[in-house]
C-alpha atoms as a PDB file:
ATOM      1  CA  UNK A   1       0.000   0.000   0.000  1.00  0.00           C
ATOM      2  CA  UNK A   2       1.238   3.650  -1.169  1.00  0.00           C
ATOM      3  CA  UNK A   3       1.102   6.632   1.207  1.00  0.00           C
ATOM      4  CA  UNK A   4       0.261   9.853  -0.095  1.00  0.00           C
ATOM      5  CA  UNK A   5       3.233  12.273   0.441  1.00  0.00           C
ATOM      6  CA  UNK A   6       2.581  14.458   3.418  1.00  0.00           C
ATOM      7  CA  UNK A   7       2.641  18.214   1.535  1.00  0.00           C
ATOM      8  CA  UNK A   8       4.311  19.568   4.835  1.00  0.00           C
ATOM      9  CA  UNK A   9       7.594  17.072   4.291  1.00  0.00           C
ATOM     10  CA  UNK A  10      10.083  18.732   2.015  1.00  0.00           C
ATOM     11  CA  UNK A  11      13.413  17.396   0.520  1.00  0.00           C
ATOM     12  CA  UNK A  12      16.771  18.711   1.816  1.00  0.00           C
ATOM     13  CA  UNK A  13      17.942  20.745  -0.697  1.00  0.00           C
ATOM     14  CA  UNK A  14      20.919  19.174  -2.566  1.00  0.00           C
ATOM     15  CA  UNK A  15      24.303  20.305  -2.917  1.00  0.00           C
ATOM     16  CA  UNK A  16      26.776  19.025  -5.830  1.00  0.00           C
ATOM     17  CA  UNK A  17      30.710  19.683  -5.896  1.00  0.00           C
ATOM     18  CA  UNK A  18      30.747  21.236  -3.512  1.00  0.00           C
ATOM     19  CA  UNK A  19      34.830  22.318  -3.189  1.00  0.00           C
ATOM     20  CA  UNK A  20      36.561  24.484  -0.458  1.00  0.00           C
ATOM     21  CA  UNK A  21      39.569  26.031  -1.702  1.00  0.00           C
ATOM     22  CA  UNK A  22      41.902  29.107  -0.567  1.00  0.00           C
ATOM     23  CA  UNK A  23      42.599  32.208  -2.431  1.00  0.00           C
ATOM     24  CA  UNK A  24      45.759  34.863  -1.420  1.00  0.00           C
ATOM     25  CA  UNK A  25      46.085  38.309  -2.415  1.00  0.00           C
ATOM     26  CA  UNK A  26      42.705  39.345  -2.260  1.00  0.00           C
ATOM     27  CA  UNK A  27      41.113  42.146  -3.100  1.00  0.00           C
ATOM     28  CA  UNK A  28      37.670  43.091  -1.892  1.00  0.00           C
ATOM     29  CA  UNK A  29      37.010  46.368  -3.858  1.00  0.00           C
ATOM     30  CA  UNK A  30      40.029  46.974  -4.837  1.00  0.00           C
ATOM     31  CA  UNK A  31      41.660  47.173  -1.231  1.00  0.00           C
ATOM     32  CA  UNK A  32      44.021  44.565  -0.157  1.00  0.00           C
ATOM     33  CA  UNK A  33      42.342  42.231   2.684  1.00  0.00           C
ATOM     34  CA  UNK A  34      44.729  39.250   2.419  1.00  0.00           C
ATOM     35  CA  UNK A  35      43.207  35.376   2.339  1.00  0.00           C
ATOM     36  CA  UNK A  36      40.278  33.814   2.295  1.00  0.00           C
ATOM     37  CA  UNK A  37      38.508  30.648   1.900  1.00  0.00           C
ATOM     38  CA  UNK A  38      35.717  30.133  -0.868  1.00  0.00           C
ATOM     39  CA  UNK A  39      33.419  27.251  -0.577  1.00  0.00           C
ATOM     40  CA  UNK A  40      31.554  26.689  -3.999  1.00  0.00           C
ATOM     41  CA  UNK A  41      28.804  24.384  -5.152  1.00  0.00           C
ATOM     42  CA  UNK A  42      25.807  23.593  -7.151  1.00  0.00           C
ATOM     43  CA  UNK A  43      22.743  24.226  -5.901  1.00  0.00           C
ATOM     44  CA  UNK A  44      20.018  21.922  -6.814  1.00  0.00           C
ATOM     45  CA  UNK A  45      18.394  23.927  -8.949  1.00  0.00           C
ATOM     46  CA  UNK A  46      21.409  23.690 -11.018  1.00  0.00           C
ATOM     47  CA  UNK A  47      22.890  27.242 -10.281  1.00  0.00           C
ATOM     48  CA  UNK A  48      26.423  27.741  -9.534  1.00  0.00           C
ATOM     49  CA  UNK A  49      26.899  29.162  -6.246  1.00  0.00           C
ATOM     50  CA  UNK A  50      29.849  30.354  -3.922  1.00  0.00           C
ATOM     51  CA  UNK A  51      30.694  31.960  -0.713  1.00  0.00           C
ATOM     52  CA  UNK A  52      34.329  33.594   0.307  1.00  0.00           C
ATOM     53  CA  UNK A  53      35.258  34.256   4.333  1.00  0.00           C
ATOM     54  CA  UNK A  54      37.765  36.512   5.643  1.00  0.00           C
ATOM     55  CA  UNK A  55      39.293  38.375   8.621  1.00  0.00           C
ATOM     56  CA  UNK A  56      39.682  41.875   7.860  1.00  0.00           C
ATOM     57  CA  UNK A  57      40.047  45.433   9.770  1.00  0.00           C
ATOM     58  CA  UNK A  58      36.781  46.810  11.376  1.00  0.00           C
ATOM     59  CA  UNK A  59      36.248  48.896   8.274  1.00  0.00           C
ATOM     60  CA  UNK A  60      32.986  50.271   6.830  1.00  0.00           C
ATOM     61  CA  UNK A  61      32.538  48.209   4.025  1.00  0.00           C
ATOM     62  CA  UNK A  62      30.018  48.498   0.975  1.00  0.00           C
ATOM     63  CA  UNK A  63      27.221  45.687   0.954  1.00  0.00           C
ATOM     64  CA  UNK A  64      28.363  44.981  -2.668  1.00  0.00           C
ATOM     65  CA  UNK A  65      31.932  44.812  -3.959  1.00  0.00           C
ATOM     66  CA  UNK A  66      34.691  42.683  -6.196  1.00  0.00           C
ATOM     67  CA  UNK A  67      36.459  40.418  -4.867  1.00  0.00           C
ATOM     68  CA  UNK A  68      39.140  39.040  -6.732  1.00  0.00           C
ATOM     69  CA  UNK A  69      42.379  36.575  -5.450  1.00  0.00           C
ATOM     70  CA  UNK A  70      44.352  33.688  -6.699  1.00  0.00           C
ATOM     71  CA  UNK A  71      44.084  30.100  -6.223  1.00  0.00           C
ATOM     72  CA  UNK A  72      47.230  27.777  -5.282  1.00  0.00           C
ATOM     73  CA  UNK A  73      47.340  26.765  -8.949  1.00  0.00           C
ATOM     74  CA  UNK A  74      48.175  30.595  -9.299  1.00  0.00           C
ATOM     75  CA  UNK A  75      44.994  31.294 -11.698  1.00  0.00           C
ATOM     76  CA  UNK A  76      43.482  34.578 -11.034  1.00  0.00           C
ATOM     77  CA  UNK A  77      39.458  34.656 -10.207  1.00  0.00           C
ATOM     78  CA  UNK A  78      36.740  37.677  -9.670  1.00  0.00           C
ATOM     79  CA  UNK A  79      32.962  37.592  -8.933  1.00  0.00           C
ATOM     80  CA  UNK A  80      30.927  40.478  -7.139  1.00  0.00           C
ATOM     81  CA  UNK A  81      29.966  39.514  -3.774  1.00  0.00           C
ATOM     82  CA  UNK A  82      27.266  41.049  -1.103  1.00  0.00           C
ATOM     83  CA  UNK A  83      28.076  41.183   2.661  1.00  0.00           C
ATOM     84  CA  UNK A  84      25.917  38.376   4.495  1.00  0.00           C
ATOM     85  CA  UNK A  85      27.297  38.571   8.003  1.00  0.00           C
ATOM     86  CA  UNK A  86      29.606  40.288   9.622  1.00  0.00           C
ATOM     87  CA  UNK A  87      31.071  38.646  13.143  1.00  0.00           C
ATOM     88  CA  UNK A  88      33.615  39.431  16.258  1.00  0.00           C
ATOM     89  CA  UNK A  89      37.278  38.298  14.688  1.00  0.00           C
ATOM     90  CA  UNK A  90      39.528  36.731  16.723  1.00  0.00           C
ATOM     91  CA  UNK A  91      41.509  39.059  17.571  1.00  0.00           C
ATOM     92  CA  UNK A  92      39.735  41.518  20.056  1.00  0.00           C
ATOM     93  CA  UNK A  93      37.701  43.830  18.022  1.00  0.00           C
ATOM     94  CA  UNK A  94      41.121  44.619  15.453  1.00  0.00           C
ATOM     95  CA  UNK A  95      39.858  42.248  12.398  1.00  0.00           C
ATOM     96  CA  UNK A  96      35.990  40.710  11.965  1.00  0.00           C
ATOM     97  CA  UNK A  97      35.133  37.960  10.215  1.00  0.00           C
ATOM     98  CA  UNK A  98      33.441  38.535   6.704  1.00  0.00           C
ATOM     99  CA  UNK A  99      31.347  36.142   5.112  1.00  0.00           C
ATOM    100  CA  UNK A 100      30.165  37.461   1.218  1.00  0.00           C
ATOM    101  CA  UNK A 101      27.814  35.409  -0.994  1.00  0.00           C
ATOM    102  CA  UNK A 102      28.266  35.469  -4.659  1.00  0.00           C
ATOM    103  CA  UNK A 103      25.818  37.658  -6.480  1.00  0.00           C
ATOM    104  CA  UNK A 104      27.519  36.557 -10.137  1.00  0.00           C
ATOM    105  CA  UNK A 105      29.703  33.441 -10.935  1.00  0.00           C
ATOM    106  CA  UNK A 106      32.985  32.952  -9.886  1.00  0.00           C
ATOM    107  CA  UNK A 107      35.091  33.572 -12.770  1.00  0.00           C
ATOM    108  CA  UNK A 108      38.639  33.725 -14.011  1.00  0.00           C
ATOM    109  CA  UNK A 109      40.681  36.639 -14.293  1.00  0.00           C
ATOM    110  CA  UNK A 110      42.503  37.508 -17.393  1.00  0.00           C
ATOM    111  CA  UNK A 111      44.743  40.038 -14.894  1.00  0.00           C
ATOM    112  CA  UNK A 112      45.181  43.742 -16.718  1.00  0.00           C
ATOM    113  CA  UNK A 113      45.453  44.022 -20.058  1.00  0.00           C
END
């Protein structure tokens, strides 16, 4: 015998390479903030997706900006980011820690031209 499904039980949402990977020399608007980690994935609605985390100074920051680093294979990458939390760094109130979300794709960076 079949049960109906119960409309109030959803699905987890799925996640697909998903990869966590370190960039150096990043910039967040064109300022200098160091490192940071990215984690980025597939959502399953099929959209590429990505998130970056860093400690930087106590700075007002815009809610929108560039961020651009490099990986360890030394390729360059840029995507615009928003600001989606902003916490206590560990360092007693000299650096916070910044996570952004990806507003477009992660992409590579030809450098300057």
């Amino acid at each position: 015998m079949a049960f109906p499904p119960d409309p109030k039980v959803t699905a987890p949402p799925v996640v697909r390479n998903h990869r966590r990977f370190a960039l150096t020399d990043v910039t967040l608007a064109g300022e200098a903030v160091g490192g940071a980690t990215v984690d980025s994935w597939i959502a399953d609605a099929g959209v590429a997706c990505w998130s970056a985390r860093l400690l930087m100074p106590p700075v007002a920051a815009a809610t929108q900006a560039e961020l651009a680093g490099t990986m360890r294979s030394g390729q360059r990458v840029r995507g615009l980011v928003q600001v989606a939390e902003v916490r206590a760094g560990p360092r007693n109130g000299r650096s916070v820690l910044v996570e952004l979300l990806g507003v477009t794709p992660l992409r590579e960076d030809p450098g300057p031209t």
